[in-house]
Every structure is written in C-alpha cells, then in structure tokens.
PDB file of N, CA and C in Angstrom:
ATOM      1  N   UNK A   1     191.210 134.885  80.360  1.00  0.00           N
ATOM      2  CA  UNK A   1     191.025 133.515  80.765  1.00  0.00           C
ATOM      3  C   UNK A   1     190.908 133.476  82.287  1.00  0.00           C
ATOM      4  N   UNK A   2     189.796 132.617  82.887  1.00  0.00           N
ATOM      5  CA  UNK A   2     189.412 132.382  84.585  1.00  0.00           C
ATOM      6  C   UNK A   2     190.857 131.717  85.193  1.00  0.00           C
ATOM      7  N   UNK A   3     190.784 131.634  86.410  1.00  0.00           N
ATOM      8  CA  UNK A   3     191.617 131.082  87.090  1.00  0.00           C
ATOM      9  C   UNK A   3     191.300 129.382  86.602  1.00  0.00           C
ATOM     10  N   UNK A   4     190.041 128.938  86.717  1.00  0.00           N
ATOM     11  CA  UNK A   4     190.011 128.033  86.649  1.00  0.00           C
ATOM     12  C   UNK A   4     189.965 127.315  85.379  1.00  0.00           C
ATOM     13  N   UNK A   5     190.041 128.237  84.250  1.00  0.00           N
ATOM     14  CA  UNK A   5     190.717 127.447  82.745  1.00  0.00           C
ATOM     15  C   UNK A   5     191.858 127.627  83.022  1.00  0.00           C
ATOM     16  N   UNK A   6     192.701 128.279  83.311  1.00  0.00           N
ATOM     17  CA  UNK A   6     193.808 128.305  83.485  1.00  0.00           C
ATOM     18  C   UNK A   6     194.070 127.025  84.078  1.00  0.00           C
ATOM     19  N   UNK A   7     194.028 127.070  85.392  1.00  0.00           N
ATOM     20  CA  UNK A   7     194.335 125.479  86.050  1.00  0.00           C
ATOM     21  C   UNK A   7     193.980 124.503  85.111  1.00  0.00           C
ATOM     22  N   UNK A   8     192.697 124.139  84.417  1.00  0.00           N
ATOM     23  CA  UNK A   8     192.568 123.157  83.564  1.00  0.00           C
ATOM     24  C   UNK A   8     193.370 122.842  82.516  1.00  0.00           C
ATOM     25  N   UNK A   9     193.625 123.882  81.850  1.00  0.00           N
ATOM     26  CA  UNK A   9     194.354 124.204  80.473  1.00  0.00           C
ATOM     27  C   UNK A   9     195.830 123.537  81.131  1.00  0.00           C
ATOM     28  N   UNK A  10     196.680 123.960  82.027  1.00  0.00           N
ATOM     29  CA  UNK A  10     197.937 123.283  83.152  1.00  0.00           C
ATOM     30  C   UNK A  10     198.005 121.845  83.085  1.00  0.00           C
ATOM     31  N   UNK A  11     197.302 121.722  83.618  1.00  0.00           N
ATOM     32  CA  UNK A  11     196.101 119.942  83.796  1.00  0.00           C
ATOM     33  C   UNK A  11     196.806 118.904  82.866  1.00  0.00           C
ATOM     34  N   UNK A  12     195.987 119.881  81.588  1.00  0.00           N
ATOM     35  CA  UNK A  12     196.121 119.139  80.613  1.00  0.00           C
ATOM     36  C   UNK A  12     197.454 118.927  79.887  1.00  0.00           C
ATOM     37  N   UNK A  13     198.559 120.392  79.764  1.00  0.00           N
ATOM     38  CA  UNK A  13     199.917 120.526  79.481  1.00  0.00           C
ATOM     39  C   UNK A  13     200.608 119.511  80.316  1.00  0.00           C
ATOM     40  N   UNK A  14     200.671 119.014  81.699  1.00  0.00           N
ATOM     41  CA  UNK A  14     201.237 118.712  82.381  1.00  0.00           C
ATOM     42  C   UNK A  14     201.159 117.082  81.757  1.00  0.00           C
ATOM     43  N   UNK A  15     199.741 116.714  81.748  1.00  0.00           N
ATOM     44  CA  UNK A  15     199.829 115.302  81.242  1.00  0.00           C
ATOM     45  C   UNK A  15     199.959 115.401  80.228  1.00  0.00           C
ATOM     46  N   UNK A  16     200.166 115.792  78.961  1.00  0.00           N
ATOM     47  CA  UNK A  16     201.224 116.034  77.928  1.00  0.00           C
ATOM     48  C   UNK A  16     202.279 115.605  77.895  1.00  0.00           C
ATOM     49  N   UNK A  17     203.154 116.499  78.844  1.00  0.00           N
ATOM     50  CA  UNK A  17     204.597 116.877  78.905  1.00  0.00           C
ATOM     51  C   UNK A  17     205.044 115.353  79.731  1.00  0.00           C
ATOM     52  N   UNK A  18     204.178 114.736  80.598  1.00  0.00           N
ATOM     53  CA  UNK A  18     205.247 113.643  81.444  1.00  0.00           C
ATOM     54  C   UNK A  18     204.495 112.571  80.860  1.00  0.00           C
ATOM     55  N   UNK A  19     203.530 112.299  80.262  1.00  0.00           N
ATOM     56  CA  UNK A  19     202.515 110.834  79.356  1.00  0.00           C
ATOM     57  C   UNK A  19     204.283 110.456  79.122  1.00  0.00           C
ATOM     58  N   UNK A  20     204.445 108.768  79.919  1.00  0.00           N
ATOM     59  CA  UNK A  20     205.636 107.968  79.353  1.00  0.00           C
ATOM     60  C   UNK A  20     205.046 107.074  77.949  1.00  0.00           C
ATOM     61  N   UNK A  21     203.595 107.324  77.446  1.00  0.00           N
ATOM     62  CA  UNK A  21     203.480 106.532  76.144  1.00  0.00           C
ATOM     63  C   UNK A  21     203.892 107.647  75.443  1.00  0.00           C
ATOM     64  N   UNK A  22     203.497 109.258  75.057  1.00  0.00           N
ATOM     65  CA  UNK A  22     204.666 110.116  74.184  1.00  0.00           C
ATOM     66  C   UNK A  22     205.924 110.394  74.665  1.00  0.00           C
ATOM     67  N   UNK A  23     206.661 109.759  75.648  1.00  0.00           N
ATOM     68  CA  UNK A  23     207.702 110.533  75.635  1.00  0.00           C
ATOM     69  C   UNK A  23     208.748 109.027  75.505  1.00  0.00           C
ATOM     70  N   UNK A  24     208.158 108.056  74.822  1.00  0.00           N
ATOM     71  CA  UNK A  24     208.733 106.789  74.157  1.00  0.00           C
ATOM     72  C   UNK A  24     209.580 107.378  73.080  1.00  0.00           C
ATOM     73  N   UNK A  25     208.721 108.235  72.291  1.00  0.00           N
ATOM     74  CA  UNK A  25     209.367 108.511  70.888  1.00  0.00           C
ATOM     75  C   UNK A  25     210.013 109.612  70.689  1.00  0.00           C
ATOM     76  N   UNK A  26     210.272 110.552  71.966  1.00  0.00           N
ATOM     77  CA  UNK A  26     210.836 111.671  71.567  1.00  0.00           C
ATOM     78  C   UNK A  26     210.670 112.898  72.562  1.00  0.00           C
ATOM     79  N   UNK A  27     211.101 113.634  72.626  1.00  0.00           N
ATOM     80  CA  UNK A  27     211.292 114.919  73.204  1.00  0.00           C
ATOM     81  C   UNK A  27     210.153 115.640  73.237  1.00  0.00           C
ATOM     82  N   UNK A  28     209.691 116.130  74.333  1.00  0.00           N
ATOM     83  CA  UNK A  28     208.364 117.079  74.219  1.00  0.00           C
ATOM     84  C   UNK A  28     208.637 118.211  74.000  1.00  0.00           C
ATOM     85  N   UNK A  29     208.650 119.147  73.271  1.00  0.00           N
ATOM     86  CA  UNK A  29     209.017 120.683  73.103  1.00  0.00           C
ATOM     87  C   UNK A  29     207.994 121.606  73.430  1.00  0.00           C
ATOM     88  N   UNK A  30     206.978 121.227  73.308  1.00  0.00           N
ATOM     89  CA  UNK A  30     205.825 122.389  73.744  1.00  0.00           C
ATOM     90  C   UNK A  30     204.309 121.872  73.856  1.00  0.00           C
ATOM     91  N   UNK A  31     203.561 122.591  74.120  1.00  0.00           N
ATOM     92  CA  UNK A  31     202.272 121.974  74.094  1.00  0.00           C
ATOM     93  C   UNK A  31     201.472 123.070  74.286  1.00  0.00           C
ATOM     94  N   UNK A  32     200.469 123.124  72.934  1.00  0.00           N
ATOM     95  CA  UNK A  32     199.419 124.536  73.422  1.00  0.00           C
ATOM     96  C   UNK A  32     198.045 123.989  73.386  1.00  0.00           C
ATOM     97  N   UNK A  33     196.921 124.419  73.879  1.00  0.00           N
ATOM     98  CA  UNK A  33     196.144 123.703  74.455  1.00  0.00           C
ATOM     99  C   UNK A  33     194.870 124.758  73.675  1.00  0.00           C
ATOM    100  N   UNK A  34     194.143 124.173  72.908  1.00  0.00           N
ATOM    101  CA  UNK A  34     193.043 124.579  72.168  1.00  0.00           C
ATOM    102  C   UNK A  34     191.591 124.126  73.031  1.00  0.00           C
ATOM    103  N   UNK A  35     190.921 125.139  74.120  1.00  0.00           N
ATOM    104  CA  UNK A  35     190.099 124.534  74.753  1.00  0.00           C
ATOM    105  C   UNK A  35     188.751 125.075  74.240  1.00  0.00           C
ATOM    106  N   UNK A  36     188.702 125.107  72.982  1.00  0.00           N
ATOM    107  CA  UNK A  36     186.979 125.128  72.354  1.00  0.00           C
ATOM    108  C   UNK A  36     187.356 123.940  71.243  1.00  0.00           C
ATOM    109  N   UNK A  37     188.561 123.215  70.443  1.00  0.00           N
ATOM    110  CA  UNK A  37     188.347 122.138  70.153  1.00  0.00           C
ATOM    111  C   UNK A  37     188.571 121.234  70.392  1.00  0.00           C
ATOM    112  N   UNK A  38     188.809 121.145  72.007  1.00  0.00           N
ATOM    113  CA  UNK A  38     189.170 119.956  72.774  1.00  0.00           C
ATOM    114  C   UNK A  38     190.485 119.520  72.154  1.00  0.00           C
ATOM    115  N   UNK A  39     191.491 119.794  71.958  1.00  0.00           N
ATOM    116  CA  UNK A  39     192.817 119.773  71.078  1.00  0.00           C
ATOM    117  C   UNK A  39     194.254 120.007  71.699  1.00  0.00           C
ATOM    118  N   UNK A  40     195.222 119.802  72.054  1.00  0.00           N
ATOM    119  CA  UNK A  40     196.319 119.858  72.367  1.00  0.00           C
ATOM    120  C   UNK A  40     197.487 119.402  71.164  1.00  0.00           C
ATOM    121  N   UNK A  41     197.827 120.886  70.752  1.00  0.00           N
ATOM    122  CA  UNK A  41     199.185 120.347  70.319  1.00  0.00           C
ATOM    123  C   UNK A  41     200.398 120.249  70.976  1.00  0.00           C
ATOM    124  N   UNK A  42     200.709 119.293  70.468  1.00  0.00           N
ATOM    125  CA  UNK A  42     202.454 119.173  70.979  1.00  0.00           C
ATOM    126  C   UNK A  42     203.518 118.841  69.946  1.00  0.00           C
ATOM    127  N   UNK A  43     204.236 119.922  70.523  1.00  0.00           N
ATOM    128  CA  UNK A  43     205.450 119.531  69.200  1.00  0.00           C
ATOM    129  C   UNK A  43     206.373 118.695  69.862  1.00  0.00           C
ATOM    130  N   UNK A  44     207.472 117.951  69.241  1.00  0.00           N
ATOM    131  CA  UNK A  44     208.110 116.458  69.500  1.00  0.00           C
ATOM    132  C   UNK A  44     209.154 116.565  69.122  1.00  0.00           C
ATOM    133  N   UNK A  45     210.521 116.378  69.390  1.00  0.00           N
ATOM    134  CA  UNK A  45     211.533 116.000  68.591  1.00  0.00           C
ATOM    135  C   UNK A  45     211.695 114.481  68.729  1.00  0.00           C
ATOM    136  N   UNK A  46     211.486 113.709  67.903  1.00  0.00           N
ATOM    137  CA  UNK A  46     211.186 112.159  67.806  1.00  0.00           C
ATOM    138  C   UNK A  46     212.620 111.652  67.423  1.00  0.00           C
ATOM    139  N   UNK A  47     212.983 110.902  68.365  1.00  0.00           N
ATOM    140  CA  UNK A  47     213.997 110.148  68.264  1.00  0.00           C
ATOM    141  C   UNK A  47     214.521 109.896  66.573  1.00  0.00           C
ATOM    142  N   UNK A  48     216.000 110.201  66.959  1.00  0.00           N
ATOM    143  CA  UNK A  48     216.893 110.335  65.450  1.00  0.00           C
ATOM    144  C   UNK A  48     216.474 111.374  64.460  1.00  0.00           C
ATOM    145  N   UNK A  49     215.426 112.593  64.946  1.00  0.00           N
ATOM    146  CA  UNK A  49     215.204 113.260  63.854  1.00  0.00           C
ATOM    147  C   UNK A  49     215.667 114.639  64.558  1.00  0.00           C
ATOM    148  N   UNK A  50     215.976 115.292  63.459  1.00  0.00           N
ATOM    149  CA  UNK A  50     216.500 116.534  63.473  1.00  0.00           C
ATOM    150  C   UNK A  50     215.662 117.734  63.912  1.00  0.00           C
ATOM    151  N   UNK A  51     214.201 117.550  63.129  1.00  0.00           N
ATOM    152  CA  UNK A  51     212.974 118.599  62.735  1.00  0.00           C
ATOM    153  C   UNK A  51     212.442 118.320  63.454  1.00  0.00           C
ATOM    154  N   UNK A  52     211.660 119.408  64.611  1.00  0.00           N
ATOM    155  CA  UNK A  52     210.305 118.832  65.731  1.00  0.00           C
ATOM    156  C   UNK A  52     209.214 118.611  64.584  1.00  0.00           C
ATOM    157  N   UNK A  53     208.479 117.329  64.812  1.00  0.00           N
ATOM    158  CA  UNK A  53     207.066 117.566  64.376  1.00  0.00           C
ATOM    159  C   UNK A  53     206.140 117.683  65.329  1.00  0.00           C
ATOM    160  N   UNK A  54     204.699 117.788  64.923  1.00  0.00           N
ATOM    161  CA  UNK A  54     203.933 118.689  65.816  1.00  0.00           C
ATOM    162  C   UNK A  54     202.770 117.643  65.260  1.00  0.00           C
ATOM    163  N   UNK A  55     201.871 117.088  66.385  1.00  0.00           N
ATOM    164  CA  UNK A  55     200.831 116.420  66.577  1.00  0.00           C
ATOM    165  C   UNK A  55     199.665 117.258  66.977  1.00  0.00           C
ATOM    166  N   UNK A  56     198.474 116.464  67.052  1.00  0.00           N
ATOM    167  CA  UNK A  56     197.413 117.323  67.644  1.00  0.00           C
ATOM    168  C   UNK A  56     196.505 116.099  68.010  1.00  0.00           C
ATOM    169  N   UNK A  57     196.264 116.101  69.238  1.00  0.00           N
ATOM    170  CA  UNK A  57     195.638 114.974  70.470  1.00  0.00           C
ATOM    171  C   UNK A  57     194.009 115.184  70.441  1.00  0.00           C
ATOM    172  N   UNK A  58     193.627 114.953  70.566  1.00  0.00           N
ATOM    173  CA  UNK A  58     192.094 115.354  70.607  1.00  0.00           C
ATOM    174  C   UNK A  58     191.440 114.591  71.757  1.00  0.00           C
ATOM    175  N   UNK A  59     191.070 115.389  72.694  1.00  0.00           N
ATOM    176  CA  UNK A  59     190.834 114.916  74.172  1.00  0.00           C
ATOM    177  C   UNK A  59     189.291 115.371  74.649  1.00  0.00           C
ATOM    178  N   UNK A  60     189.273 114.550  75.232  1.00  0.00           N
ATOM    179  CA  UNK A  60     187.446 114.467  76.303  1.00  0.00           C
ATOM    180  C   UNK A  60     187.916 113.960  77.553  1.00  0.00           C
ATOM    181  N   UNK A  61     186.614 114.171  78.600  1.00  0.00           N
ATOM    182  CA  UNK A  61     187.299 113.675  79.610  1.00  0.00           C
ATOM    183  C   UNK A  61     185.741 112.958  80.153  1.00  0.00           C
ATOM    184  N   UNK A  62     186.290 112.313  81.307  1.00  0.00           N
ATOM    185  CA  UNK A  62     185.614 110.602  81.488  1.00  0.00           C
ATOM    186  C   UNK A  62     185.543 110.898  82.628  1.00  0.00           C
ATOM    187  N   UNK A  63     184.154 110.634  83.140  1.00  0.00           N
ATOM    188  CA  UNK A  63     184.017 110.605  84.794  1.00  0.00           C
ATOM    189  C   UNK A  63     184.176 108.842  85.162  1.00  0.00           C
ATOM    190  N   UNK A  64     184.527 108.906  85.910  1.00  0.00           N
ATOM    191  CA  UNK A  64     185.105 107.205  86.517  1.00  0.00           C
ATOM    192  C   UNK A  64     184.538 107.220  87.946  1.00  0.00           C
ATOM    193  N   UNK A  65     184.936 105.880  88.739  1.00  0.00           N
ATOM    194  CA  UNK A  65     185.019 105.912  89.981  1.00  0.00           C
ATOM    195  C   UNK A  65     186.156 106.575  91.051  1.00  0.00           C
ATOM    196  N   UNK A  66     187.156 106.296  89.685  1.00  0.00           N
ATOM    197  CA  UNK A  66     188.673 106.627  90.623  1.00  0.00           C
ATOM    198  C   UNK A  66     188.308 108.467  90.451  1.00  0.00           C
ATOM    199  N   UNK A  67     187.707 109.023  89.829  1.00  0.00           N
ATOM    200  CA  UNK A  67     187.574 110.782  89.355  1.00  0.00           C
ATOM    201  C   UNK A  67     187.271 110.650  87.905  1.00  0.00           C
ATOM    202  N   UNK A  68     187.849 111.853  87.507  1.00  0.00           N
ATOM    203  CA  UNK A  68     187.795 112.534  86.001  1.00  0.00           C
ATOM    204  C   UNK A  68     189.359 112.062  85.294  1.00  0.00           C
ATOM    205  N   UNK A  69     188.766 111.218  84.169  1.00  0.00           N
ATOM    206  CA  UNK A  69     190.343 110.504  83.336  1.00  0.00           C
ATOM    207  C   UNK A  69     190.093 112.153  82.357  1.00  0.00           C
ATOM    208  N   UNK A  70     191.263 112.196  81.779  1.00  0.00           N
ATOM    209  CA  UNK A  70     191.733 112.648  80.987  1.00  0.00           C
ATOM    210  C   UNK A  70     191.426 111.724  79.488  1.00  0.00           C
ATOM    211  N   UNK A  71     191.056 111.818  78.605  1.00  0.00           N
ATOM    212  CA  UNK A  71     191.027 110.386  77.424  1.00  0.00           C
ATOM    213  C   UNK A  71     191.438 111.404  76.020  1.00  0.00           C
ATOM    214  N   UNK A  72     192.442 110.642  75.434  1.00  0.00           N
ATOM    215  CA  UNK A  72     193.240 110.669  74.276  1.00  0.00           C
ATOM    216  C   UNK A  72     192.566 109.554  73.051  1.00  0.00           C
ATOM    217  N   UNK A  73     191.504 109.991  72.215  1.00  0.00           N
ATOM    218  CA  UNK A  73     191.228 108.431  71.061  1.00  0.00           C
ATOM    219  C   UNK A  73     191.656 108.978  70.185  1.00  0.00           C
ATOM    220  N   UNK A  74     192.084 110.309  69.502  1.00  0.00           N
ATOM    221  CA  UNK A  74     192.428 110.850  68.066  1.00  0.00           C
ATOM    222  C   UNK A  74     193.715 111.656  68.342  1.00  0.00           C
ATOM    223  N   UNK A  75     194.679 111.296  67.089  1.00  0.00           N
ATOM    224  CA  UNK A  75     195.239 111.849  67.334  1.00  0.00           C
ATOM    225  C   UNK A  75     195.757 112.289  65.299  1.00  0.00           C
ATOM    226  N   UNK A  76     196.135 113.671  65.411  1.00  0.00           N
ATOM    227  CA  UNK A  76     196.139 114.133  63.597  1.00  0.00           C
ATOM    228  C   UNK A  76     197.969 114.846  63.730  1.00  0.00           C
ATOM    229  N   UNK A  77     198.247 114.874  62.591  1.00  0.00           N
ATOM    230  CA  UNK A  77     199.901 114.733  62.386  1.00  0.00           C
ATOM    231  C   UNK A  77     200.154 115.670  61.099  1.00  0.00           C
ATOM    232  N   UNK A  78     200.943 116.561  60.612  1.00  0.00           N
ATOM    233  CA  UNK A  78     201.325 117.064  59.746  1.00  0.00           C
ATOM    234  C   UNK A  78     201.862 115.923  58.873  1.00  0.00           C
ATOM    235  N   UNK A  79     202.653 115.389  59.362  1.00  0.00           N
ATOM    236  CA  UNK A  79     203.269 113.856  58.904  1.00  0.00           C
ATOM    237  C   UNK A  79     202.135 112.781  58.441  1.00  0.00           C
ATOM    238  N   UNK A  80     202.417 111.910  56.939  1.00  0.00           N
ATOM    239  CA  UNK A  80     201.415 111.340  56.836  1.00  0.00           C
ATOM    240  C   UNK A  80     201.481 109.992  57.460  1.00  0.00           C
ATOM    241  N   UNK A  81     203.181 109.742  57.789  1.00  0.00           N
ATOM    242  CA  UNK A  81     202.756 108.422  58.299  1.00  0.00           C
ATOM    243  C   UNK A  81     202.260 107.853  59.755  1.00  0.00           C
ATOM    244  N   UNK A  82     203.026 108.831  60.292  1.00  0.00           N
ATOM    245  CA  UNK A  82     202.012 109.726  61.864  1.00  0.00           C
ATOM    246  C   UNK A  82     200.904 109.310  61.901  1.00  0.00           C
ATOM    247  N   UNK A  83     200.064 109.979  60.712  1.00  0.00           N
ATOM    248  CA  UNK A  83     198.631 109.813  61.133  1.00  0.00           C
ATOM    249  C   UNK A  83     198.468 108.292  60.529  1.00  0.00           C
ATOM    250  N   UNK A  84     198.910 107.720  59.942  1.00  0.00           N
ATOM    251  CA  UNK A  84     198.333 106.451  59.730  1.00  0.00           C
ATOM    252  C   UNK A  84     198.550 105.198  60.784  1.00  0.00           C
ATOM    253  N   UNK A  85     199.946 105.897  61.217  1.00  0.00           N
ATOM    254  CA  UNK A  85     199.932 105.098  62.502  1.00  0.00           C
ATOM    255  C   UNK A  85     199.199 105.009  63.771  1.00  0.00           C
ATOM    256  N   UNK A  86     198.857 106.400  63.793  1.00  0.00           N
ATOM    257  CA  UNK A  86     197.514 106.971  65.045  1.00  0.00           C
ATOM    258  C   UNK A  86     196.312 106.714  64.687  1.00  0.00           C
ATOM    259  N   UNK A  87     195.947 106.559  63.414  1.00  0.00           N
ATOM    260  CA  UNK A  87     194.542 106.109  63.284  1.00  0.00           C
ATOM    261  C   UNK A  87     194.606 104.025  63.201  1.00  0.00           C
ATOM    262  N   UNK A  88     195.494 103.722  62.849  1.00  0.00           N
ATOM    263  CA  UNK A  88     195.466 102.540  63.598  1.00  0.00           C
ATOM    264  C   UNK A  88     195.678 101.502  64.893  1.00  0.00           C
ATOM    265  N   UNK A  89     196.428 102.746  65.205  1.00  0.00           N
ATOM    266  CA  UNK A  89     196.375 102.706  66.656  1.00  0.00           C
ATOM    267  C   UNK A  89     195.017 102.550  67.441  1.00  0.00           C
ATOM    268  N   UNK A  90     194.984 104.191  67.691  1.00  0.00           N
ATOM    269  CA  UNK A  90     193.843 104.710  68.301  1.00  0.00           C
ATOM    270  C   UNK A  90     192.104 103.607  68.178  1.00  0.00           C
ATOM    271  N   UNK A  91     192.443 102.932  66.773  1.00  0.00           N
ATOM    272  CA  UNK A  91     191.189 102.247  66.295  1.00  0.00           C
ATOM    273  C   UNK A  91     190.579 101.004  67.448  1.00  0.00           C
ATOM    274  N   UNK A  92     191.763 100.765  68.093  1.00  0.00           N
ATOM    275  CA  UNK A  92     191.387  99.521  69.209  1.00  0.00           C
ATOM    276  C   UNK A  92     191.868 100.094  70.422  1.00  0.00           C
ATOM    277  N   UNK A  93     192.271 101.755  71.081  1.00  0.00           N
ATOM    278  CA  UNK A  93     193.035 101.812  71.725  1.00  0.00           C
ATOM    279  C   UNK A  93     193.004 103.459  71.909  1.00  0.00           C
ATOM    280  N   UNK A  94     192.670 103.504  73.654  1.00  0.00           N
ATOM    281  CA  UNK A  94     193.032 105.375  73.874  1.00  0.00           C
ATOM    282  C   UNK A  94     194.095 105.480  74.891  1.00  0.00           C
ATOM    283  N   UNK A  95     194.276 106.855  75.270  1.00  0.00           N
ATOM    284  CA  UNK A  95     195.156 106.788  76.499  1.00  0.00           C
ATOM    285  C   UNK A  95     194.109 106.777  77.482  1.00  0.00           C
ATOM    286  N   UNK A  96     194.422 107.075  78.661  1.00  0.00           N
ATOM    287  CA  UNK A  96     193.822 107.515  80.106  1.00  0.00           C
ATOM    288  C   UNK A  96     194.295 107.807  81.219  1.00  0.00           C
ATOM    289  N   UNK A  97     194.057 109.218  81.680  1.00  0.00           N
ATOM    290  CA  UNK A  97     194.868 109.353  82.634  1.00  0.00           C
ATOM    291  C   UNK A  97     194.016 110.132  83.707  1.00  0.00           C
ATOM    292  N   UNK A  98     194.046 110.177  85.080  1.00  0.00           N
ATOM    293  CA  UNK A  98     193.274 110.227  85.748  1.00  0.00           C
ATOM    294  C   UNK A  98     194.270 111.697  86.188  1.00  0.00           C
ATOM    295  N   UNK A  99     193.195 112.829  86.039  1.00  0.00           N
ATOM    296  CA  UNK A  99     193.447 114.339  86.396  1.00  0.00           C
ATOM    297  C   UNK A  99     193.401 114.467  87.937  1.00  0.00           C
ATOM    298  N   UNK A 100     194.321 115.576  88.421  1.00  0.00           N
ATOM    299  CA  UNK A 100     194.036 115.662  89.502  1.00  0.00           C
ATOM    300  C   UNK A 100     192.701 116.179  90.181  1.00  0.00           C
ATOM    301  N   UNK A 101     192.261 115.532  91.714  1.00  0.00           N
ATOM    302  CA  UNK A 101     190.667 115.705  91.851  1.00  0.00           C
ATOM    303  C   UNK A 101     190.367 117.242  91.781  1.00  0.00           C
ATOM    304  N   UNK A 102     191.188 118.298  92.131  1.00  0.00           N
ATOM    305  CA  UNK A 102     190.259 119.695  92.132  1.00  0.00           C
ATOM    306  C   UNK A 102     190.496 119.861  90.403  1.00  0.00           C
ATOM    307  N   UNK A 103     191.187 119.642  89.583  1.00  0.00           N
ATOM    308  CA  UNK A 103     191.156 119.683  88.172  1.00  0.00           C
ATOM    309  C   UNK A 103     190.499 119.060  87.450  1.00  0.00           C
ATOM    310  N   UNK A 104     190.206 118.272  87.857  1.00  0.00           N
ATOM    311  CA  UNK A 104     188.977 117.180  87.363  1.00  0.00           C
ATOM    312  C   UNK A 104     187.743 117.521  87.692  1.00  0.00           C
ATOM    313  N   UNK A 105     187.467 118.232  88.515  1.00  0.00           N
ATOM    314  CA  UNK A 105     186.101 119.048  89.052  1.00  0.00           C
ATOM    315  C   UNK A 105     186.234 120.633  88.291  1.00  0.00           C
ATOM    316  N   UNK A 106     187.600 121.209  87.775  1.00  0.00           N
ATOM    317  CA  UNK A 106     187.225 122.127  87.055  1.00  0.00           C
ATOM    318  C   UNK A 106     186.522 121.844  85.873  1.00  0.00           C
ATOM    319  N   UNK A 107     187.842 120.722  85.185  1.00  0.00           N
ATOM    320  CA  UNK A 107     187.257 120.551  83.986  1.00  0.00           C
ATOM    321  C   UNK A 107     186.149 120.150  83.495  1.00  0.00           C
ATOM    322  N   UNK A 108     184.585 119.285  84.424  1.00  0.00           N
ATOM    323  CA  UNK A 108     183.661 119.151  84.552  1.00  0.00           C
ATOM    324  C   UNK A 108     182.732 120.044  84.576  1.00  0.00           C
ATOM    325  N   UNK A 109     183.469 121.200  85.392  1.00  0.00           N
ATOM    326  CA  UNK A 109     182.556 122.365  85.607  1.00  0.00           C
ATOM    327  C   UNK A 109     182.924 123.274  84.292  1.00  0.00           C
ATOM    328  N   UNK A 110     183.757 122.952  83.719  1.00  0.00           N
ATOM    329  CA  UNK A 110     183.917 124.069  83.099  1.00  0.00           C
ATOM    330  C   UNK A 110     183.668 123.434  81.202  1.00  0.00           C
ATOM    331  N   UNK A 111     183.324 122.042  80.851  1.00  0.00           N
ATOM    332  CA  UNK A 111     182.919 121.512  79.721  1.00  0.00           C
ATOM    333  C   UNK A 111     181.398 121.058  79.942  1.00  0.00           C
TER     334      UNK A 111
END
C-alpha cells in the first residue's frame, strides 16, 4: 500500500472513530477500511449491549467549495433491525464531513 492510501485509508478511520452522530450509540471498537468497495467497517459496542456489532458504511466523496466531504448514504448491519433503521434513515439523509485539504486531494487523486 502507497503512502498516500495509507494517509487516505487514516482519513477515513479517523472520521469514523470521532463522527459524534456514531458515537451517540455506542463505543467505537475498530474500523477497517475496504478501499476497492468504498466500505468501512466498524465494530460498536452500542449502548446497554454486551456484544460489539459491526456495521458497514458505504462512502464516496464530494468535491464542494469548502474541499472534499467525506459522504456516508448506505449503511448494511449484521443486525436486522440496524439495517432497517439505516435504510430509513439514510432514505432522506447522509452524513458529511469535510476531509482534511491534503487528504482530500489524495483521495481525489487516488479514486
């Protein structure tokens, strides 16, 4: 892996790990970063539960004025009610988060 997937692949863990809309419900435990299906999992320990479950984000990224957002519209769940909640969610509604500018110029250069 380049230096500069590396940095990207970071990028993306980082806004993972501190996003205050996932870390509403629970504990971030990990996050591995699938960069040929645009995919980030993260596993969770979700408030009052014992068992991490493990999500999978499905991300693109957005050139803007402010830079390169980060964008979250899908998100898939081992859990079924997970996903029913994320696909109704997601249906009117993404995240966005604006990458830092030399990471935002990787990840451009490098998708």
């Amino acid at each position: 892996m380049s230096f500069l997937s590396n940095a990207r692949d970071k990028a993306i863990q980082i806004f993972f790990q501190r996003n205050e809309f996932i870390r509403k419900f629970g504990e971030i435990q990990g996050v591995d970063i699938d960069t040929l299906e645009n995919c980030a999992s993260v596993t969770i320990l979700l408030h009052g539960e014992y068992i991490p479950t493990t999500f999978c984000a499905h991300y693109c990224f957005e050139d803007t004025d402010e830079g390169t957002l980060i964008v979250i519209n899908k998100v898939d769940s081992e859990r079924e009610m997970i996903n029913a909640i994320a696909a109704w969610w997601f249906r009117d509604h993404s995240i966005k988060k604006a990458l830092p500018k030399g990471t935002g110029l990787f990840a451009k250069i490098l998708f």
